[in-house]
C-alpha atoms as a PDB file:
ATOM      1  CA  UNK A   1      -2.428  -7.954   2.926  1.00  0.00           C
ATOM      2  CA  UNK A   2      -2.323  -4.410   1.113  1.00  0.00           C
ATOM      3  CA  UNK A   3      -4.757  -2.971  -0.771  1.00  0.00           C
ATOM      4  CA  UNK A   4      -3.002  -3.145  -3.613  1.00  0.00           C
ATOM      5  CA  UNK A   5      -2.459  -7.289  -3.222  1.00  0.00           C
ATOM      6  CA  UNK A   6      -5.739  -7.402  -3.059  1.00  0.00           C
ATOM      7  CA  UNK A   7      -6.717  -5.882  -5.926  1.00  0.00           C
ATOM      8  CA  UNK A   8      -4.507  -8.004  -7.410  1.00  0.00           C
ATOM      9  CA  UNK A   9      -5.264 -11.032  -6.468  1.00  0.00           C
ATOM     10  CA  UNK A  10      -9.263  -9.529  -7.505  1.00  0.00           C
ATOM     11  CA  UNK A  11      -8.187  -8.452 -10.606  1.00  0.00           C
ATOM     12  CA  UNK A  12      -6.543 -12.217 -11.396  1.00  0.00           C
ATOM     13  CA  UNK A  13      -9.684 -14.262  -9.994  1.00  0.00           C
ATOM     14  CA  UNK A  14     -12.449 -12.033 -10.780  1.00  0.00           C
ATOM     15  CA  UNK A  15     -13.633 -14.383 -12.993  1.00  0.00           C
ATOM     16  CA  UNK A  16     -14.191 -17.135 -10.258  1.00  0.00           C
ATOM     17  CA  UNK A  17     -15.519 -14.098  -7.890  1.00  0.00           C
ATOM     18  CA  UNK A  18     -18.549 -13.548  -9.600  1.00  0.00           C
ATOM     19  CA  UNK A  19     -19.460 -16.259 -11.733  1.00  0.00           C
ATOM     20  CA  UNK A  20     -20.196 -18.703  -8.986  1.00  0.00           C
ATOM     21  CA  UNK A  21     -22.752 -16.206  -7.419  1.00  0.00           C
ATOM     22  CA  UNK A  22     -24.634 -15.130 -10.408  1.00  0.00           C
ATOM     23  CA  UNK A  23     -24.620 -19.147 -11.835  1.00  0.00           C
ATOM     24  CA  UNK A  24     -25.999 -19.399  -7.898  1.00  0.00           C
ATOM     25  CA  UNK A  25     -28.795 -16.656  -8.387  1.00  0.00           C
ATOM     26  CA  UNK A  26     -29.728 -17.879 -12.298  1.00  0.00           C
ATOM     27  CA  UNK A  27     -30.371 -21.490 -11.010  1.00  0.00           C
ATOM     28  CA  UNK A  28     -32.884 -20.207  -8.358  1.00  0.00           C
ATOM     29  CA  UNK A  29     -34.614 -17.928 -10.602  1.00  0.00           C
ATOM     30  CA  UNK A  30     -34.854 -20.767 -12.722  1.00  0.00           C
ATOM     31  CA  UNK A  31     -36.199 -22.952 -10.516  1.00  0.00           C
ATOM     32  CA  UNK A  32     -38.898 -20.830  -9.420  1.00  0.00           C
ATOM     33  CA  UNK A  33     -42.159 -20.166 -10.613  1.00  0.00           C
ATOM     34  CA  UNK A  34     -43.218 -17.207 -12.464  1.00  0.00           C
ATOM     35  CA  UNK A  35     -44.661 -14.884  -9.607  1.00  0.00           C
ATOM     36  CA  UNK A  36     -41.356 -15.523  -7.321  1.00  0.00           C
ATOM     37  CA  UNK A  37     -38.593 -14.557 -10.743  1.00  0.00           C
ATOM     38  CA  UNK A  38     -40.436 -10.814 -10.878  1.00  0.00           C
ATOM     39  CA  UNK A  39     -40.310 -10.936  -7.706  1.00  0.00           C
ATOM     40  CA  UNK A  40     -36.200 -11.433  -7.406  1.00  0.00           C
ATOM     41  CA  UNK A  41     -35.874 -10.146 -10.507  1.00  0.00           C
ATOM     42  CA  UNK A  42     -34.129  -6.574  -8.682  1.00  0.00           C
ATOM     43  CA  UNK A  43     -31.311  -9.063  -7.275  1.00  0.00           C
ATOM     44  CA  UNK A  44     -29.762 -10.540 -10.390  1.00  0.00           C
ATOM     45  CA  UNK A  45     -29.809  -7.005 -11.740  1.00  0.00           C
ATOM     46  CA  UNK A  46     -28.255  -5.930  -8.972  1.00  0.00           C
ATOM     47  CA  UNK A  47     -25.838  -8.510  -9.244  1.00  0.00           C
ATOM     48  CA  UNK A  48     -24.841  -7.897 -12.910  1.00  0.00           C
ATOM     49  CA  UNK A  49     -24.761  -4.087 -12.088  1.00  0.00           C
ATOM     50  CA  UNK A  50     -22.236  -4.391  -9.407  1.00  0.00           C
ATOM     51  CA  UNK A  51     -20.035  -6.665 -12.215  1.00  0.00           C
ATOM     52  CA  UNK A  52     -19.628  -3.928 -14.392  1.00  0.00           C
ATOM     53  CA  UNK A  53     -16.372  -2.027 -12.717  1.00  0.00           C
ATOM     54  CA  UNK A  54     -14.455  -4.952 -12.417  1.00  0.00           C
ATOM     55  CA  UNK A  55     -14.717  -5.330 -15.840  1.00  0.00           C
ATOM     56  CA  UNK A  56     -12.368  -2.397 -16.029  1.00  0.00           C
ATOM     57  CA  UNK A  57     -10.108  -3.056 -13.169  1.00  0.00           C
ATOM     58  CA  UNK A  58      -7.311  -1.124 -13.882  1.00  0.00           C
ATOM     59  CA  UNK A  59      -9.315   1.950 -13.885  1.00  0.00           C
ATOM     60  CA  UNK A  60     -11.063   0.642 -10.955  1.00  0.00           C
ATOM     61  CA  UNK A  61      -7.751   0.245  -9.311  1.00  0.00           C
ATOM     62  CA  UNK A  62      -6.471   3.707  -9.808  1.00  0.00           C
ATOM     63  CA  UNK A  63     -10.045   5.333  -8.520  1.00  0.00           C
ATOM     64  CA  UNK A  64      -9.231   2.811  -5.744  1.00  0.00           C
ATOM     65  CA  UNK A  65      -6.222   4.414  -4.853  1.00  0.00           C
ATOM     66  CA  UNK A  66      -6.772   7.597  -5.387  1.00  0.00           C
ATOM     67  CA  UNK A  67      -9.810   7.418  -2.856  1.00  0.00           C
ATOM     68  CA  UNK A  68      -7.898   5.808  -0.176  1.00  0.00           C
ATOM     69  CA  UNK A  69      -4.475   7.280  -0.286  1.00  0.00           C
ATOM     70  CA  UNK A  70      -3.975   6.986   3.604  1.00  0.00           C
ATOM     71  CA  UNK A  71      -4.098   2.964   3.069  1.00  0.00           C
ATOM     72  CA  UNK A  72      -1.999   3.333  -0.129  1.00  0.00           C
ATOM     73  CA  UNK A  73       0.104   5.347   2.257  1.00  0.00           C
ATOM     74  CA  UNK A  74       0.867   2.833   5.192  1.00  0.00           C
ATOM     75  CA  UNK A  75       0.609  -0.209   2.619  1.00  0.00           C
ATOM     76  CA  UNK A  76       3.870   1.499   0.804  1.00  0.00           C
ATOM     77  CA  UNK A  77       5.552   2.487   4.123  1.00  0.00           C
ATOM     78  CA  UNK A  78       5.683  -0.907   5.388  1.00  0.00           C
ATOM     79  CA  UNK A  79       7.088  -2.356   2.111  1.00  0.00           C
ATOM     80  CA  UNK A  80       9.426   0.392   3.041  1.00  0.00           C
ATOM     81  CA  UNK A  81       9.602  -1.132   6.228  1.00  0.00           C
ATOM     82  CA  UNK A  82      10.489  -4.776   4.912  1.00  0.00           C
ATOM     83  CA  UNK A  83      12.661  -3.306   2.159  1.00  0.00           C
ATOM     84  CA  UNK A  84      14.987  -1.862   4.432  1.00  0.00           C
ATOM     85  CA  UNK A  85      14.814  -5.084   6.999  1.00  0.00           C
ATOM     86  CA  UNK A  86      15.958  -7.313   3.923  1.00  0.00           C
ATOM     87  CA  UNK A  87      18.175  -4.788   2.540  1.00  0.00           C
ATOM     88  CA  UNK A  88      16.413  -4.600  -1.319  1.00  0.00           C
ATOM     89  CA  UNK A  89      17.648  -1.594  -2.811  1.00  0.00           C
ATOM     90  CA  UNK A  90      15.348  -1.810  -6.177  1.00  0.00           C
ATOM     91  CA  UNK A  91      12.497  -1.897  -3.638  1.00  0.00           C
ATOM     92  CA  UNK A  92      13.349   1.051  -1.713  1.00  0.00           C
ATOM     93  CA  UNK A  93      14.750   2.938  -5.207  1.00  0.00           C
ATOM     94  CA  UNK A  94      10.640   2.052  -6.077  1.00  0.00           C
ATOM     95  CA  UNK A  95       9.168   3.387  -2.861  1.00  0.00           C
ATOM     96  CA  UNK A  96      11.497   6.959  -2.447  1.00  0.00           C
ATOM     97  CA  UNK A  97      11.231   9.727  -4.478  1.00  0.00           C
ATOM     98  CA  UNK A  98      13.818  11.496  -7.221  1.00  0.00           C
ATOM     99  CA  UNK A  99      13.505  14.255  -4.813  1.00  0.00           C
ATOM    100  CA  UNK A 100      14.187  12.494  -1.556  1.00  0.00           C
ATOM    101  CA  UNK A 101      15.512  14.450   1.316  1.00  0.00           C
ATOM    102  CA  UNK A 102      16.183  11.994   4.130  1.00  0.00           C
ATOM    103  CA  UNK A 103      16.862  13.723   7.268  1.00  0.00           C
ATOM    104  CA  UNK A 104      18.515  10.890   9.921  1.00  0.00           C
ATOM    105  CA  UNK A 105      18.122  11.108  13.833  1.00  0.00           C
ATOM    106  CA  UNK A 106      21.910  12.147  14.152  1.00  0.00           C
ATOM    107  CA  UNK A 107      21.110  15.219  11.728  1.00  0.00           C
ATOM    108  CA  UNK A 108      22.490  14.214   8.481  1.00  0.00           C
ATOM    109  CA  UNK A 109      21.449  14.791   5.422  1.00  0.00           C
ATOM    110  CA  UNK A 110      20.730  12.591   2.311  1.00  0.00           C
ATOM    111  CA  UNK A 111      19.332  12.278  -0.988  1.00  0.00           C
ATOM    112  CA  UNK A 112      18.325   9.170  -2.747  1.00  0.00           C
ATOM    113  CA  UNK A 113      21.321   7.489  -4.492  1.00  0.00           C
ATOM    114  CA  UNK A 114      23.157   8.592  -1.061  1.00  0.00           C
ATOM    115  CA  UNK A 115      20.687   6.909   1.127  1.00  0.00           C
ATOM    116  CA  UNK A 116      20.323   3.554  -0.786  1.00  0.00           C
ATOM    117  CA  UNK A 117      24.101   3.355  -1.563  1.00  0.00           C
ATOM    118  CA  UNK A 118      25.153   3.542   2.042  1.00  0.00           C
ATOM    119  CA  UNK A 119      22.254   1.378   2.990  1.00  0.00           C
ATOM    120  CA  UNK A 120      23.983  -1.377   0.364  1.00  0.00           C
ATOM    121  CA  UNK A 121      27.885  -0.472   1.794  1.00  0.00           C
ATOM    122  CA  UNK A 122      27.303  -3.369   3.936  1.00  0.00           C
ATOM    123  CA  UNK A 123      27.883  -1.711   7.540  1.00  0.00           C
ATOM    124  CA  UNK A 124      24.517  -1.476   8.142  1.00  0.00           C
ATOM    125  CA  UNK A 125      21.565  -3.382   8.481  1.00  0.00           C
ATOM    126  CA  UNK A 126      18.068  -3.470   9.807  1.00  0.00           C
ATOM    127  CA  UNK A 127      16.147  -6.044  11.896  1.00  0.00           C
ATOM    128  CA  UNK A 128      12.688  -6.134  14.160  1.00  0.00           C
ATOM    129  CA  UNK A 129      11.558  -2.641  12.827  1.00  0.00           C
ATOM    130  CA  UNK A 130       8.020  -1.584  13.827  1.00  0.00           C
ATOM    131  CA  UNK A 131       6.162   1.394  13.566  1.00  0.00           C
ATOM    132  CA  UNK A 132       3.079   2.622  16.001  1.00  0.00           C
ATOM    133  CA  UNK A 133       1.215   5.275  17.311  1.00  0.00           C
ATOM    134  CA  UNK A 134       1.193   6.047  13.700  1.00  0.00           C
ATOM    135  CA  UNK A 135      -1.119   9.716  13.289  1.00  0.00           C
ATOM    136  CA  UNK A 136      -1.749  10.639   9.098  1.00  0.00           C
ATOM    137  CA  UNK A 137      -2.930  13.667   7.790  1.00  0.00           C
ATOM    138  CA  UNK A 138      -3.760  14.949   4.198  1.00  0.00           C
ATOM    139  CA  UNK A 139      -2.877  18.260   3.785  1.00  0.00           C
ATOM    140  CA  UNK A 140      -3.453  18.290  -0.006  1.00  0.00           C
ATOM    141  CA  UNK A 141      -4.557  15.665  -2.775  1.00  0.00           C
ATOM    142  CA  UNK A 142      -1.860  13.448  -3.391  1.00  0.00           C
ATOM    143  CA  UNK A 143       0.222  14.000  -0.138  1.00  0.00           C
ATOM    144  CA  UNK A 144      -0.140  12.114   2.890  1.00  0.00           C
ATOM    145  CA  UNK A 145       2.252  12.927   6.365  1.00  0.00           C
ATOM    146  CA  UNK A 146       2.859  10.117   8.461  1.00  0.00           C
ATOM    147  CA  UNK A 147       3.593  11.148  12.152  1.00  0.00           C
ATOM    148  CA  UNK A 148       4.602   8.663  14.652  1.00  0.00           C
ATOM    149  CA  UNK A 149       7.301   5.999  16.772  1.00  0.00           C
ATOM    150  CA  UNK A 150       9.444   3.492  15.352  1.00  0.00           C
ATOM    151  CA  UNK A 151      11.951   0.808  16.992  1.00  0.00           C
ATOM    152  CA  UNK A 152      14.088  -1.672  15.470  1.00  0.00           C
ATOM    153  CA  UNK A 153      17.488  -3.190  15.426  1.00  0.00           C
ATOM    154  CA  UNK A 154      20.563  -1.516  14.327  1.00  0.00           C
ATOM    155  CA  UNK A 155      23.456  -2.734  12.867  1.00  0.00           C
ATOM    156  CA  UNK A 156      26.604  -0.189  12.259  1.00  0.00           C
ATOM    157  CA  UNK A 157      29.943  -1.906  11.715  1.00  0.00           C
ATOM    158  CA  UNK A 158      29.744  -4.984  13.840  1.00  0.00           C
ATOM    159  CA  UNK A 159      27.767  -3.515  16.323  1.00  0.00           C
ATOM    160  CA  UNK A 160      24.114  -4.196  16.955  1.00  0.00           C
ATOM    161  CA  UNK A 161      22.100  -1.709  18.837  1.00  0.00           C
ATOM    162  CA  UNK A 162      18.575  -0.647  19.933  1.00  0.00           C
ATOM    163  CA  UNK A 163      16.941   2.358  18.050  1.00  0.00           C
ATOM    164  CA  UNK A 164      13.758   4.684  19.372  1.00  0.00           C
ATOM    165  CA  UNK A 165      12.954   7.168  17.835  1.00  0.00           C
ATOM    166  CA  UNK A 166      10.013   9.549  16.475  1.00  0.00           C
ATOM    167  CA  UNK A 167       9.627  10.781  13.339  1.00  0.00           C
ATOM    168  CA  UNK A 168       7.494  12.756  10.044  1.00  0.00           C
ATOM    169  CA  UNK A 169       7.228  11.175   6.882  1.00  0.00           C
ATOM    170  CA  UNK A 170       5.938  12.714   3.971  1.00  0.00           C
ATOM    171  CA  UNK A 171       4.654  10.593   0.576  1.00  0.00           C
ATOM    172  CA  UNK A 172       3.556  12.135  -2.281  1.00  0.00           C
ATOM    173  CA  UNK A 173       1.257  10.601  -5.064  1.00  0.00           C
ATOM    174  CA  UNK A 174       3.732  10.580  -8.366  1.00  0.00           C
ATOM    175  CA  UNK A 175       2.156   9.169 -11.446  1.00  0.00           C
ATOM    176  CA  UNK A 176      -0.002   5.750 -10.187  1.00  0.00           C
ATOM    177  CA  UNK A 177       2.376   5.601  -7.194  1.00  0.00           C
ATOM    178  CA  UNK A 178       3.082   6.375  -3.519  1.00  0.00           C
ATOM    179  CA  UNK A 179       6.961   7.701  -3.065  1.00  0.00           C
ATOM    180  CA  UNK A 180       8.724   9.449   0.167  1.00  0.00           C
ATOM    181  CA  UNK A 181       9.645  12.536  -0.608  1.00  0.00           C
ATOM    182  CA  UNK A 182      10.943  13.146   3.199  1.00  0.00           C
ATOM    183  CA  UNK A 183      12.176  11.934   6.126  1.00  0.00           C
ATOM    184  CA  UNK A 184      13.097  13.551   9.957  1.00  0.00           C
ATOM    185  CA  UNK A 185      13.823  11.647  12.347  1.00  0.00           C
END
């Protein structure tokens, strides 16, 4: 599950999340007697005090994000991933940038609207792709560089095939979301 499922799912059940603990702590405080309530008196506040951001989760997402952009990072590069294995177009218009540059293993060259169109032409198609021995640096706020292996299925005309190869990614943080700018393979 990505992060950003699960602060999705957190932002649509937050209510169950943390009203079921703090109706747990308020009926042992009330059941105690007065010396033992001072004395847990610093864990309902607690409690109540570590309510208080979810309260404004969208901000809370985007801090979130913008804190762990290396998760964002490999969350949005295997939607990538599945995008291209089921062919979604809208998807993979989401997850690459305006500004694309998509450098394939057999040295050409595309943009964008070039890469998704031919993806759609219908003579190719993905299957089994996986990704590993993944390396990420930073090299700037808001721009993460994937470095690593990938293998998968290839389909070109009628013609399936096995594909290795290694490769650099680059994603860059545009508005609240994670987009490829570039690809070499």
């Amino acid at each position: 599950m990505s992060l950003t499922e699960i602060l999705t799912d957190f932002r649509e059940h937050w209510v169950i999340y943390f009203s079921m603990p703090l109706v747990a702590a308020f009926e042992t405080l009330r059941g105690r007697k007065d010396g033992e309530v001072a004395q847990r008196r610093w864990l309902v506040t607690a409690l109540g005090l570590a309510i208080v951001p979810f309260f404004f989760m969208t901000t809370f997402e985007r801090y979130m994000l913008a804190v762990v952009p290396i998760e964002a990072v490999l969350a949005a590069d295997q939607a990538r991933l599945q995008a291209l294995m089921a062919g979604d177009a809208s998807q993979l218009t989401r997850l690459f940038s305006d500004e694309l540059v998509f450098v394939h293993s057999d040295g050409r060259i595309e943009g964008k609207a070039d890469y998704v169109r031919n993806l759609l032409a219908g003579d190719t198609a993905y299957a089994n792709a996986l990704t590993h021995d993944l390396r990420t640096q930073e090299p700037a706020p808001g721009v993460v560089v994937l470095i690593g292996a990938q293998e998968m299925r290839k389909r070109l005309g009628p013609d399936w095939s096995e594909v290795k190869l290694r490769f650099l990614a680059v994603w860059r943080r545009e508005g609240d979301a994670w987009r490829m700018v570039s690809w070499q393979s």
